[in-house]
PDB file of N, CA and C in Angstrom:
ATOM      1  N   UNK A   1     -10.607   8.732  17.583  1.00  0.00           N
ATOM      2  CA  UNK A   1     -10.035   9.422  18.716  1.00  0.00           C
ATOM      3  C   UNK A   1      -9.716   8.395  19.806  1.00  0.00           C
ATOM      4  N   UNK A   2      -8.447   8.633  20.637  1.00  0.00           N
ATOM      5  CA  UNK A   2      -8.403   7.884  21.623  1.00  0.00           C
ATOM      6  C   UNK A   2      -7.492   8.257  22.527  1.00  0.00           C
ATOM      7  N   UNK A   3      -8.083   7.861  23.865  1.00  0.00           N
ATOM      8  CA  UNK A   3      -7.755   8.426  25.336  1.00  0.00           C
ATOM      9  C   UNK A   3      -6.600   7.698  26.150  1.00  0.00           C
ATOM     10  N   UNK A   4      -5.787   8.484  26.785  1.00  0.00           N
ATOM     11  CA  UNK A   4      -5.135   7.332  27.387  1.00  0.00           C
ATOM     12  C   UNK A   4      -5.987   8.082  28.925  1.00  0.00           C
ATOM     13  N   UNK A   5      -6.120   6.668  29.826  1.00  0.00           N
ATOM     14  CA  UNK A   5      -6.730   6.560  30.929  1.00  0.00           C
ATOM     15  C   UNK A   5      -5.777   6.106  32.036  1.00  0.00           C
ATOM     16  N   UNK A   6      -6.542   6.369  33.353  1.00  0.00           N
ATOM     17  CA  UNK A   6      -5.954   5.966  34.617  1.00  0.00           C
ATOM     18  C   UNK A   6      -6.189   4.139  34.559  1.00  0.00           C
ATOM     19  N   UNK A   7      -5.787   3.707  34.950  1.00  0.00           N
ATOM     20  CA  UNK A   7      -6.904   2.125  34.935  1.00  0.00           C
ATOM     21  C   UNK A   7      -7.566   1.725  36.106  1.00  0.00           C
ATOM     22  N   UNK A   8      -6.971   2.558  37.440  1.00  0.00           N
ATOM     23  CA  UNK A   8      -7.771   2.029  38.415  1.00  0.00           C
ATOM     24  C   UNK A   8      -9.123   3.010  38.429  1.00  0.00           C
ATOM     25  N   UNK A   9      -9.234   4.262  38.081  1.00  0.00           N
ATOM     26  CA  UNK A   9     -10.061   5.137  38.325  1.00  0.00           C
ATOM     27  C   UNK A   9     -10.763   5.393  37.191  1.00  0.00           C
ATOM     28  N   UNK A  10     -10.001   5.475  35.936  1.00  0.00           N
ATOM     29  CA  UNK A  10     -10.732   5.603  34.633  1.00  0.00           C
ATOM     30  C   UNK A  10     -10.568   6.938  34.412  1.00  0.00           C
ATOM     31  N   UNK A  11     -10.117   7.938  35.245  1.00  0.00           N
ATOM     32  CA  UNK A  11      -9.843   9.309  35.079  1.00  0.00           C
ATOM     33  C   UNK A  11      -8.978   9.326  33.235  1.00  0.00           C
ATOM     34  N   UNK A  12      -9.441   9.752  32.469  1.00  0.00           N
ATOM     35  CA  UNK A  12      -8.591  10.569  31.126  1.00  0.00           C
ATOM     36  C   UNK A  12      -7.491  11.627  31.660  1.00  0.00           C
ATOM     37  N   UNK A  13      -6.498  10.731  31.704  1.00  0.00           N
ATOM     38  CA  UNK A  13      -5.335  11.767  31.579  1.00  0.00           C
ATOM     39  C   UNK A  13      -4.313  12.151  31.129  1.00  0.00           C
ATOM     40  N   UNK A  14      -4.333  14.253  30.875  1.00  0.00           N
ATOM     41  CA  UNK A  14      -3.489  14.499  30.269  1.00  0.00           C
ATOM     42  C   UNK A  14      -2.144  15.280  30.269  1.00  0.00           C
ATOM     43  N   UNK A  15      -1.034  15.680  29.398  1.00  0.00           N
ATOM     44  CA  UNK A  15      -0.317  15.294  29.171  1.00  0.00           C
ATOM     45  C   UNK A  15       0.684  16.007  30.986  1.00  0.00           C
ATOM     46  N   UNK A  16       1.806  15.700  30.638  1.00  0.00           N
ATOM     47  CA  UNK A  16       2.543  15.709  31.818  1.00  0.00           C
ATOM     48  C   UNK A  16       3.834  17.231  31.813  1.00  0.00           C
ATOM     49  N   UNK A  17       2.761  17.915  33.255  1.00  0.00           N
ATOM     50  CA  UNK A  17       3.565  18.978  33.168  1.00  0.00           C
ATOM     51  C   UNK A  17       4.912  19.074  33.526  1.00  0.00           C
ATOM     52  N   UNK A  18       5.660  20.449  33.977  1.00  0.00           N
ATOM     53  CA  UNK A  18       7.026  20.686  34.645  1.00  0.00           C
ATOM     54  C   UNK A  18       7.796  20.041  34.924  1.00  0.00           C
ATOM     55  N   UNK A  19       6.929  19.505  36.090  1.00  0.00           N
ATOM     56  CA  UNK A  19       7.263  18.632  37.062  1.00  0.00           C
ATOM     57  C   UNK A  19       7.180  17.046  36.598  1.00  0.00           C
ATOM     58  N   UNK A  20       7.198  17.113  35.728  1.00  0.00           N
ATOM     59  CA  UNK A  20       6.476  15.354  34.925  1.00  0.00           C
ATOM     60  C   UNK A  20       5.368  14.830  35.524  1.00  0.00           C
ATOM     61  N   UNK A  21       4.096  15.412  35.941  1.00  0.00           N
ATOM     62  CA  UNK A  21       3.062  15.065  36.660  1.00  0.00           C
ATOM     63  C   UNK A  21       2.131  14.515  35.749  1.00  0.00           C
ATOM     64  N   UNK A  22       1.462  13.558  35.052  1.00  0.00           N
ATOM     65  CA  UNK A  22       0.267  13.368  34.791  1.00  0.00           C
ATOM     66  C   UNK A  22      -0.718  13.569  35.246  1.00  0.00           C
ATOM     67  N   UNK A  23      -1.467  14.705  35.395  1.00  0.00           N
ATOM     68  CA  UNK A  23      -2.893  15.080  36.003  1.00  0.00           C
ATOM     69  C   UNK A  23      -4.243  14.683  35.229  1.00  0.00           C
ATOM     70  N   UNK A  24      -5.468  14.291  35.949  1.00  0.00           N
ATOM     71  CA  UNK A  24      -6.575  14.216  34.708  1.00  0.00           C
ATOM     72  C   UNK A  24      -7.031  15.170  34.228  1.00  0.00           C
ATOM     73  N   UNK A  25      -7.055  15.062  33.018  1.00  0.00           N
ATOM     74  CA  UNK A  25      -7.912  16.320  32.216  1.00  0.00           C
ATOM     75  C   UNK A  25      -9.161  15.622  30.938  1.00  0.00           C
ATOM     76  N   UNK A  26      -9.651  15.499  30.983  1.00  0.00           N
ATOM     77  CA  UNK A  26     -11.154  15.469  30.571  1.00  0.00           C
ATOM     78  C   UNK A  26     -10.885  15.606  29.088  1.00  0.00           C
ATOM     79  N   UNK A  27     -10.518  16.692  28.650  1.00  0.00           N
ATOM     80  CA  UNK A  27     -10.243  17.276  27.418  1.00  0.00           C
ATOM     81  C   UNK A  27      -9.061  16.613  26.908  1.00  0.00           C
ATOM     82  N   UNK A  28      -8.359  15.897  26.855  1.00  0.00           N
ATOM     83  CA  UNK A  28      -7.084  15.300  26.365  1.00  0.00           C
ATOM     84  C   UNK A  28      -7.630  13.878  25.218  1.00  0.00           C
ATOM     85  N   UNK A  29      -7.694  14.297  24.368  1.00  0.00           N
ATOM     86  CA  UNK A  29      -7.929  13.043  23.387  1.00  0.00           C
ATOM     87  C   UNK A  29      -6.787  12.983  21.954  1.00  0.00           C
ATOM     88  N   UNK A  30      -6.700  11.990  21.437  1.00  0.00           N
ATOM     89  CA  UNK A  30      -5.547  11.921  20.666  1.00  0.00           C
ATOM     90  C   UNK A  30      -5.977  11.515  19.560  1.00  0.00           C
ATOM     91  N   UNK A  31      -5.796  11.768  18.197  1.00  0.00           N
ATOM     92  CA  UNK A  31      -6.557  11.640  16.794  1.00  0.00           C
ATOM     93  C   UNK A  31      -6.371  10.275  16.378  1.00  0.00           C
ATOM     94  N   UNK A  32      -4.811   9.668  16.880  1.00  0.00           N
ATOM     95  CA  UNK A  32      -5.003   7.932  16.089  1.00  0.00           C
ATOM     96  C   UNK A  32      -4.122   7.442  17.775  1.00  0.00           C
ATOM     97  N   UNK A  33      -4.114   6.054  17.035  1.00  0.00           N
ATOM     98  CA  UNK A  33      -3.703   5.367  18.493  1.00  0.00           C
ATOM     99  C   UNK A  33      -1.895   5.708  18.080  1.00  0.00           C
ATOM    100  N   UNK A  34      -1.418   5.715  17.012  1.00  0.00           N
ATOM    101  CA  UNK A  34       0.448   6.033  17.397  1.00  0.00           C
ATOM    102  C   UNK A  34       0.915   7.408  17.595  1.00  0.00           C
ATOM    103  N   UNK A  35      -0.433   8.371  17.962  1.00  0.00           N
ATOM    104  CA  UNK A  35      -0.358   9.814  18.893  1.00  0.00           C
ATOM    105  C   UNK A  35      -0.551   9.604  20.361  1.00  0.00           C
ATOM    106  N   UNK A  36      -1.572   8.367  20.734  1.00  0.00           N
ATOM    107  CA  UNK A  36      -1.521   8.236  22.103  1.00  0.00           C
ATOM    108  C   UNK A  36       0.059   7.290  22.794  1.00  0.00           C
ATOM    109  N   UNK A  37       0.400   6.701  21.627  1.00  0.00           N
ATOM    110  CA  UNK A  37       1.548   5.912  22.408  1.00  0.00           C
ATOM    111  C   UNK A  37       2.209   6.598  22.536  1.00  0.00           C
ATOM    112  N   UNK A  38       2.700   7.328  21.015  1.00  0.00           N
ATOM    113  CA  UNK A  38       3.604   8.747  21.994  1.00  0.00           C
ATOM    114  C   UNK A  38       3.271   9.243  22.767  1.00  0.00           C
ATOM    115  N   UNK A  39       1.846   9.999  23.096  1.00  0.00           N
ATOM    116  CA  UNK A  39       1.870  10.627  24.623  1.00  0.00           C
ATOM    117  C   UNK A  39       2.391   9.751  25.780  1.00  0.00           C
ATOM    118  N   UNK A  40       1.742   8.600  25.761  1.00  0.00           N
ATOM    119  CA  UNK A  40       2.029   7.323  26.546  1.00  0.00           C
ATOM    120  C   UNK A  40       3.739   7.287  27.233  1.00  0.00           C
ATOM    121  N   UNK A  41       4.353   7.316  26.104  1.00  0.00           N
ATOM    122  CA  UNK A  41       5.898   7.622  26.397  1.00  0.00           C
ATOM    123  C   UNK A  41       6.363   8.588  26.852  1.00  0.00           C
ATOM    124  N   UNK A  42       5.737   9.852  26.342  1.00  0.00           N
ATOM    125  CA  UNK A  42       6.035  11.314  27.158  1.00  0.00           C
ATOM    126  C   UNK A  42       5.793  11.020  28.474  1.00  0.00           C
ATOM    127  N   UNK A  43       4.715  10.708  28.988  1.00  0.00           N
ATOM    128  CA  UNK A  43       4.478  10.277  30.382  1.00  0.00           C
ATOM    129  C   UNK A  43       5.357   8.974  30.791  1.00  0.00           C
ATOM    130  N   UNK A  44       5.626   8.479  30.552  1.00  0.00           N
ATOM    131  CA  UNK A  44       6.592   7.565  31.125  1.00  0.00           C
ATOM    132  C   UNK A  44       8.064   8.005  31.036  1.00  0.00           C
ATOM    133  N   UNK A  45       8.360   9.052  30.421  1.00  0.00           N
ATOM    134  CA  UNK A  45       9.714   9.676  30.281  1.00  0.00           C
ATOM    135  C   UNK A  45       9.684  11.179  31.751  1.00  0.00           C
ATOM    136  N   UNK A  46       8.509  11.669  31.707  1.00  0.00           N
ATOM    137  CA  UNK A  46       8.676  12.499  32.465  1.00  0.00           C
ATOM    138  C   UNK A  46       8.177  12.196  33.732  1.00  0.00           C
ATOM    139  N   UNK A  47       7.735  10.771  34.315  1.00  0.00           N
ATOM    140  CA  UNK A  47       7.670  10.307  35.785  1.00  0.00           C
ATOM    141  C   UNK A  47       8.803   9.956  35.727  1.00  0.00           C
ATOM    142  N   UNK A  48       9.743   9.523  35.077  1.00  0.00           N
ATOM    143  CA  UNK A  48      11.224   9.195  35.226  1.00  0.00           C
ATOM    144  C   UNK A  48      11.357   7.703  36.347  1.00  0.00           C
ATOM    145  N   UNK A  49      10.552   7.082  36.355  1.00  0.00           N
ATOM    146  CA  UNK A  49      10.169   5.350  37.076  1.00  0.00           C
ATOM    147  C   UNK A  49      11.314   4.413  36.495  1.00  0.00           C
ATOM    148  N   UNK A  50      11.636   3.356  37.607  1.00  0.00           N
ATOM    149  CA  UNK A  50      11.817   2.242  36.489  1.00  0.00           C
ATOM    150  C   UNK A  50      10.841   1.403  36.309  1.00  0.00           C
ATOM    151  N   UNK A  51      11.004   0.628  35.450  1.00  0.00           N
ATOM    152  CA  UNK A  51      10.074  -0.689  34.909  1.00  0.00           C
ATOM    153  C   UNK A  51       9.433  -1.750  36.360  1.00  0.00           C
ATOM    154  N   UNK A  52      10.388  -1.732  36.872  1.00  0.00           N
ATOM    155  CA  UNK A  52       9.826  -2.852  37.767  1.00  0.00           C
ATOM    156  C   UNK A  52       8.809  -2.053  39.116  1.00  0.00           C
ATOM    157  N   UNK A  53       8.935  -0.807  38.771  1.00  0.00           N
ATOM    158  CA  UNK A  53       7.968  -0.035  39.637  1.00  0.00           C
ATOM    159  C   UNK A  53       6.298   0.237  39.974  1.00  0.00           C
ATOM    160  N   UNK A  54       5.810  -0.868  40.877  1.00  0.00           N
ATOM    161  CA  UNK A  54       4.128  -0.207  40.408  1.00  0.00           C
ATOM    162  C   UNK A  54       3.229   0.413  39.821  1.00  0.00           C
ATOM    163  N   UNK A  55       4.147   2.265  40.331  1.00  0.00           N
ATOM    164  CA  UNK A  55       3.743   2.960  39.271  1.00  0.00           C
ATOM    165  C   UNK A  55       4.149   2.873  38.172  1.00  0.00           C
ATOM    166  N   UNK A  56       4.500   2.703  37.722  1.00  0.00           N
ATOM    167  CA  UNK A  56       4.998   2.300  36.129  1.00  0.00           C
ATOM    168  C   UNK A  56       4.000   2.975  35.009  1.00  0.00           C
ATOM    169  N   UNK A  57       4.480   3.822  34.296  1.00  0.00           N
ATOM    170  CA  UNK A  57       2.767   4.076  33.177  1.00  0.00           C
ATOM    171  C   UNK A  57       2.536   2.819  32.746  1.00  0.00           C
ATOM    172  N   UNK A  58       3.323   1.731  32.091  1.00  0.00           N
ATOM    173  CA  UNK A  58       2.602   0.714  31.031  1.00  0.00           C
ATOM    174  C   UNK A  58       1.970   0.349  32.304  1.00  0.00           C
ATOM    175  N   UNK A  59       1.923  -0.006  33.868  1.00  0.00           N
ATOM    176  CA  UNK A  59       1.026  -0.782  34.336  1.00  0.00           C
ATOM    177  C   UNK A  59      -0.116  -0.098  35.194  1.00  0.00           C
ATOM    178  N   UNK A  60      -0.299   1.644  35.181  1.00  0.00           N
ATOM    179  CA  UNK A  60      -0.767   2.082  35.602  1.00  0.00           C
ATOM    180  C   UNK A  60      -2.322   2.647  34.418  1.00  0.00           C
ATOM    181  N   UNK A  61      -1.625   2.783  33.371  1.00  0.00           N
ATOM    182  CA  UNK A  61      -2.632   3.468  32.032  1.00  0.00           C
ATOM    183  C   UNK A  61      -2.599   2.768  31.498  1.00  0.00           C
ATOM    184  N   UNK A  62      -3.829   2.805  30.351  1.00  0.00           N
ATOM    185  CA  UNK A  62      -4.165   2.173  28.876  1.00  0.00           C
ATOM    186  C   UNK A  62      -4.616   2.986  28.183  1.00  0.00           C
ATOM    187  N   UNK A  63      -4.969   2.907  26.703  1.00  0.00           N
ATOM    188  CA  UNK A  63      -5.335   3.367  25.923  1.00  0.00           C
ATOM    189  C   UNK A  63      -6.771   2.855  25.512  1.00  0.00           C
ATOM    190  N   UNK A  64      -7.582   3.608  24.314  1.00  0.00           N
ATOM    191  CA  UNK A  64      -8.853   3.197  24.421  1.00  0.00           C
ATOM    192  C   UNK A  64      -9.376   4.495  23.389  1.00  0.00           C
ATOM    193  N   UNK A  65     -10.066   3.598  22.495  1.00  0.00           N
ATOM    194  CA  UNK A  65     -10.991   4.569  21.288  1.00  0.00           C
ATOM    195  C   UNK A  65     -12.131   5.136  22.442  1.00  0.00           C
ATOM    196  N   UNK A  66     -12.260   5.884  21.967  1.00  0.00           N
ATOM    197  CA  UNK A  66     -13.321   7.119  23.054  1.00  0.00           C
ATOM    198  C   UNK A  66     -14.751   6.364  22.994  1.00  0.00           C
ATOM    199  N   UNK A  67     -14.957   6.008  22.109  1.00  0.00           N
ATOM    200  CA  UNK A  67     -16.531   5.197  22.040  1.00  0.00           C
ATOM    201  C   UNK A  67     -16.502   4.004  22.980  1.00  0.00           C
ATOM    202  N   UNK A  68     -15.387   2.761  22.413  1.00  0.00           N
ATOM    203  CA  UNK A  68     -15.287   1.948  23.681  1.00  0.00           C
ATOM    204  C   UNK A  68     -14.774   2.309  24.973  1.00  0.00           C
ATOM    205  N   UNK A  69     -14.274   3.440  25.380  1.00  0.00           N
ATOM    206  CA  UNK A  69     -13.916   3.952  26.825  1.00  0.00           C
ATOM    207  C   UNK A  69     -15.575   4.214  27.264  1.00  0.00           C
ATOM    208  N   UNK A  70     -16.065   4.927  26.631  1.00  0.00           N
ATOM    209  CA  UNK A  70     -17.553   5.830  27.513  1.00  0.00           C
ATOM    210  C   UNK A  70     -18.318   4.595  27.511  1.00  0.00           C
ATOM    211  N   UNK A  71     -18.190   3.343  26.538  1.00  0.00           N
ATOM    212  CA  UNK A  71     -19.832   1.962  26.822  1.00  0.00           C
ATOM    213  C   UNK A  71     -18.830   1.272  27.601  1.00  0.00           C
ATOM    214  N   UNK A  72     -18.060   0.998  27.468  1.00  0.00           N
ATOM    215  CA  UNK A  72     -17.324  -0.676  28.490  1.00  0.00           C
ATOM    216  C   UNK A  72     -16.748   0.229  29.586  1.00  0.00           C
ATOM    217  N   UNK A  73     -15.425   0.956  29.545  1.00  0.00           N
ATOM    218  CA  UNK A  73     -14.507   1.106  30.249  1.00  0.00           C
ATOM    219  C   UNK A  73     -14.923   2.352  31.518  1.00  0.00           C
ATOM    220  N   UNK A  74     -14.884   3.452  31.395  1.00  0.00           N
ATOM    221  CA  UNK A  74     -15.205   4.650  31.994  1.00  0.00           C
ATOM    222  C   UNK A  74     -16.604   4.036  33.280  1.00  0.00           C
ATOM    223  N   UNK A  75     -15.714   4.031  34.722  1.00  0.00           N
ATOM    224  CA  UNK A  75     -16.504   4.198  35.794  1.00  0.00           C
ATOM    225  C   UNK A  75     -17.951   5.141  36.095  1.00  0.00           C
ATOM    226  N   UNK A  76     -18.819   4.566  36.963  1.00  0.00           N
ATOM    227  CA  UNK A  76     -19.807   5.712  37.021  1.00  0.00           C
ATOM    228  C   UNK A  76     -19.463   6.239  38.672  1.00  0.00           C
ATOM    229  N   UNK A  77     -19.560   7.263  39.280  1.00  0.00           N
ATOM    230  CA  UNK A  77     -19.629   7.506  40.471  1.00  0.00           C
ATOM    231  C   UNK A  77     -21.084   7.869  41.150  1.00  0.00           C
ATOM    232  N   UNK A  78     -21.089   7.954  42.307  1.00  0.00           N
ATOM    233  CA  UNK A  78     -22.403   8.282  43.370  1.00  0.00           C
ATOM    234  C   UNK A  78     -22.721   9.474  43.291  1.00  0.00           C
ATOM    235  N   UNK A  79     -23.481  10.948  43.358  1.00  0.00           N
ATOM    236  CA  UNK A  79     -22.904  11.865  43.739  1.00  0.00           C
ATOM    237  C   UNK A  79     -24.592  12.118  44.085  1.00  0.00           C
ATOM    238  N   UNK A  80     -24.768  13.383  44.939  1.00  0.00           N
ATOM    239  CA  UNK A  80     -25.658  13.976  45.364  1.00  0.00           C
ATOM    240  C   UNK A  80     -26.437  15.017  44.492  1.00  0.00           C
ATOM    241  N   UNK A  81     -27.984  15.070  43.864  1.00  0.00           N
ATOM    242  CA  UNK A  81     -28.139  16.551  43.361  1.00  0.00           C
ATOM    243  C   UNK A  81     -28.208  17.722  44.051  1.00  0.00           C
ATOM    244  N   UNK A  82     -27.568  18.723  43.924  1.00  0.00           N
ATOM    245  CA  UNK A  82     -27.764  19.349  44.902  1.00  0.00           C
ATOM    246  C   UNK A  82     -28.795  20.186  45.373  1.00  0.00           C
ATOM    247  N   UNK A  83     -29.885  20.474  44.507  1.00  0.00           N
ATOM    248  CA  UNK A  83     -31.128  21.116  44.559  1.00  0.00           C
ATOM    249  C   UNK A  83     -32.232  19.981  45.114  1.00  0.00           C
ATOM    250  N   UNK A  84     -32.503  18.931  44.919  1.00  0.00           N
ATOM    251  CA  UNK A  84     -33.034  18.288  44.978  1.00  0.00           C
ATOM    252  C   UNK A  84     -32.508  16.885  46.306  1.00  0.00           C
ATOM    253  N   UNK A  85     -31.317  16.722  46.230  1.00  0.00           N
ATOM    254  CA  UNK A  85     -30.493  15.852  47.031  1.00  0.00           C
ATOM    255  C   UNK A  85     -31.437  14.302  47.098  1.00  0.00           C
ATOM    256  N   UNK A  86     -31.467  14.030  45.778  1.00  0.00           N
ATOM    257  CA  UNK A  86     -31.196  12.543  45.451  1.00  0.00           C
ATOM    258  C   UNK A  86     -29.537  12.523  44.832  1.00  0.00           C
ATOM    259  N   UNK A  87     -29.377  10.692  45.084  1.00  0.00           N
ATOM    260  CA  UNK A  87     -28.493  10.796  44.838  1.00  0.00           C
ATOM    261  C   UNK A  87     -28.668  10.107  43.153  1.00  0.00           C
ATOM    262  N   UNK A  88     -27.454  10.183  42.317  1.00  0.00           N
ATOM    263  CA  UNK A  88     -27.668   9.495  41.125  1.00  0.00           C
ATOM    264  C   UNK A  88     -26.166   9.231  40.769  1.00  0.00           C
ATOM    265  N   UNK A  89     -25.930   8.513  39.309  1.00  0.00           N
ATOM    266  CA  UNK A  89     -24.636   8.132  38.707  1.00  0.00           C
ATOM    267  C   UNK A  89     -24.098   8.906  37.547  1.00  0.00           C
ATOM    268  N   UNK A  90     -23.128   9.296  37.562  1.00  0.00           N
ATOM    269  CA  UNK A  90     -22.304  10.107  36.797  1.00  0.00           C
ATOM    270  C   UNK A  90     -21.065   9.518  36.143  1.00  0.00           C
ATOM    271  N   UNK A  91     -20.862   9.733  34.686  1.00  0.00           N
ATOM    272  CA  UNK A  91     -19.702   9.006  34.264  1.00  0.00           C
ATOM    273  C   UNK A  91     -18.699  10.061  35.149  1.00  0.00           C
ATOM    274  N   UNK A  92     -17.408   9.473  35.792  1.00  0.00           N
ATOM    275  CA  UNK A  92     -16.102   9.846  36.595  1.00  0.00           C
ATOM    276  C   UNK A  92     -15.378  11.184  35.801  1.00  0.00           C
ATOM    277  N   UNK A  93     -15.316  11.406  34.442  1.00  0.00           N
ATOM    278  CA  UNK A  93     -15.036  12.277  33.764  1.00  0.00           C
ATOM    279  C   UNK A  93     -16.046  13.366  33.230  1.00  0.00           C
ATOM    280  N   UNK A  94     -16.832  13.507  33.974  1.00  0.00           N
ATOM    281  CA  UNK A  94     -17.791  14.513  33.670  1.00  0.00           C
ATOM    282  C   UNK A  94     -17.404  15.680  33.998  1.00  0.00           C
ATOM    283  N   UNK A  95     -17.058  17.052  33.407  1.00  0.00           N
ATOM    284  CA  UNK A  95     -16.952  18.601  34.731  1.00  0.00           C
ATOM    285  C   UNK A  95     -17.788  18.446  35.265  1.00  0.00           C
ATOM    286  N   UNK A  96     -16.825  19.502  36.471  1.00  0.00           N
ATOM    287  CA  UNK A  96     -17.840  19.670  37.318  1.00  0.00           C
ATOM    288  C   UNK A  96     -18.857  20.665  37.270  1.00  0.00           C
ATOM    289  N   UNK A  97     -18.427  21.809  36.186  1.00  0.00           N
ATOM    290  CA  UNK A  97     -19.801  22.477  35.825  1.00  0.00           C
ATOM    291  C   UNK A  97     -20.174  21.690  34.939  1.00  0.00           C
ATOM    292  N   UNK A  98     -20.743  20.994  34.436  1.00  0.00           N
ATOM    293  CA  UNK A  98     -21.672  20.090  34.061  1.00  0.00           C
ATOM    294  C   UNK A  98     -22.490  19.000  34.832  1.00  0.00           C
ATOM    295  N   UNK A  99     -22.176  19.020  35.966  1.00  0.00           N
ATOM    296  CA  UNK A  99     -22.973  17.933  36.961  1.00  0.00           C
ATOM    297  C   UNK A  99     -23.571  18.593  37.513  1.00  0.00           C
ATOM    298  N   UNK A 100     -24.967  17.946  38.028  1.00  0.00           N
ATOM    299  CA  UNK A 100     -26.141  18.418  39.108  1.00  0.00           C
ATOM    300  C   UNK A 100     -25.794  18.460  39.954  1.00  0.00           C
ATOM    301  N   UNK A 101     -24.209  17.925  40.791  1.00  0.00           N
ATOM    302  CA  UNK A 101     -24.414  18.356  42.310  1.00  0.00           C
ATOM    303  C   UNK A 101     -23.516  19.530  42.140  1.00  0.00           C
ATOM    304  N   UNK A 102     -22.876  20.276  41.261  1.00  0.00           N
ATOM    305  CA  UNK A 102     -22.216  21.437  41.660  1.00  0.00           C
ATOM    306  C   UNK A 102     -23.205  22.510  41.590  1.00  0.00           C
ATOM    307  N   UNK A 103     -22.834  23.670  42.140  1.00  0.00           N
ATOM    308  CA  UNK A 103     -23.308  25.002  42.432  1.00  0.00           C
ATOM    309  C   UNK A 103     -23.471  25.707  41.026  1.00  0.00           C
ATOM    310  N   UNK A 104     -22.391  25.679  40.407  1.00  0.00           N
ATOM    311  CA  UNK A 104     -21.953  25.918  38.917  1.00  0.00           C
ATOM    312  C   UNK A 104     -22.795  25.738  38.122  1.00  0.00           C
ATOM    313  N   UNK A 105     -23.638  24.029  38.134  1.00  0.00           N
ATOM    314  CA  UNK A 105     -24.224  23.788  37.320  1.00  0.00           C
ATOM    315  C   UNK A 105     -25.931  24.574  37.310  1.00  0.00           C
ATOM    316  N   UNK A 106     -26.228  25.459  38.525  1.00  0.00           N
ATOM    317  CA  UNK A 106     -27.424  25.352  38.771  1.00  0.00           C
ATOM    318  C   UNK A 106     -27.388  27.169  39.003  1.00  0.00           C
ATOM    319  N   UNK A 107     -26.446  27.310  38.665  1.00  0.00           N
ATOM    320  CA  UNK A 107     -26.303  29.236  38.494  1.00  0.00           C
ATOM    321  C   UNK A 107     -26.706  29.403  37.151  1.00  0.00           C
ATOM    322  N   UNK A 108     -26.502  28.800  36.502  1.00  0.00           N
ATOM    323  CA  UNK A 108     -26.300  29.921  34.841  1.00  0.00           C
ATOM    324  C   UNK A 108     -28.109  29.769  34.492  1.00  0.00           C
TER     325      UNK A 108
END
């Protein structure tokens, strides 16, 4: 499996709506790497950029087998528990009903 990612943030993101937006989505993984290049291209076809542009997808995203994204690549963030209010580290792609500082996580 493999992800295409933000590179400054590490956010997994997927594919690109209406509007040609790439948003992160968590859930977006791709079965071999010449399914992610095509996505790769979908997103670079529907920001409609040129090449020499910052944003650019090739210089904004990468790709990445899901095992080496979660040990090397994938950021941790700060966040607060919220029952307890220590703070601790969270991989950046976690839901948010799945984390200790949401409300969500501490209802069910």
């Amino acid at each position: 499996m493999f992800y295409i990612y933000e590179k400054s943030s590490t956010y997994i993101i997927g594919k690109p709506d209406r509007n040609g937006v790439a948003r992160p989505d968590h859930r977006q993984s791709y079965k071999t790497m010449a399914s992610a290049k095509a996505g790769l291209t979908r997103i670079k076809k529907a920001e409609n950029l040129l090449p020499t542009d910052p944003n650019y997808a090739e210089f904004r995203y990468a790709i990445c087998e899901t095992d080496m994204f979660h040990k090397l690549v994938e950021k941790k963030v700060k966040k607060k528990n919220m029952m307890s209010g220590e703070e601790f580290m969270e991989p950046a792609n976690r839901p948010y009903y799945l984390s200790p500082s949401s409300e969500t996580y501490w209802s069910s």
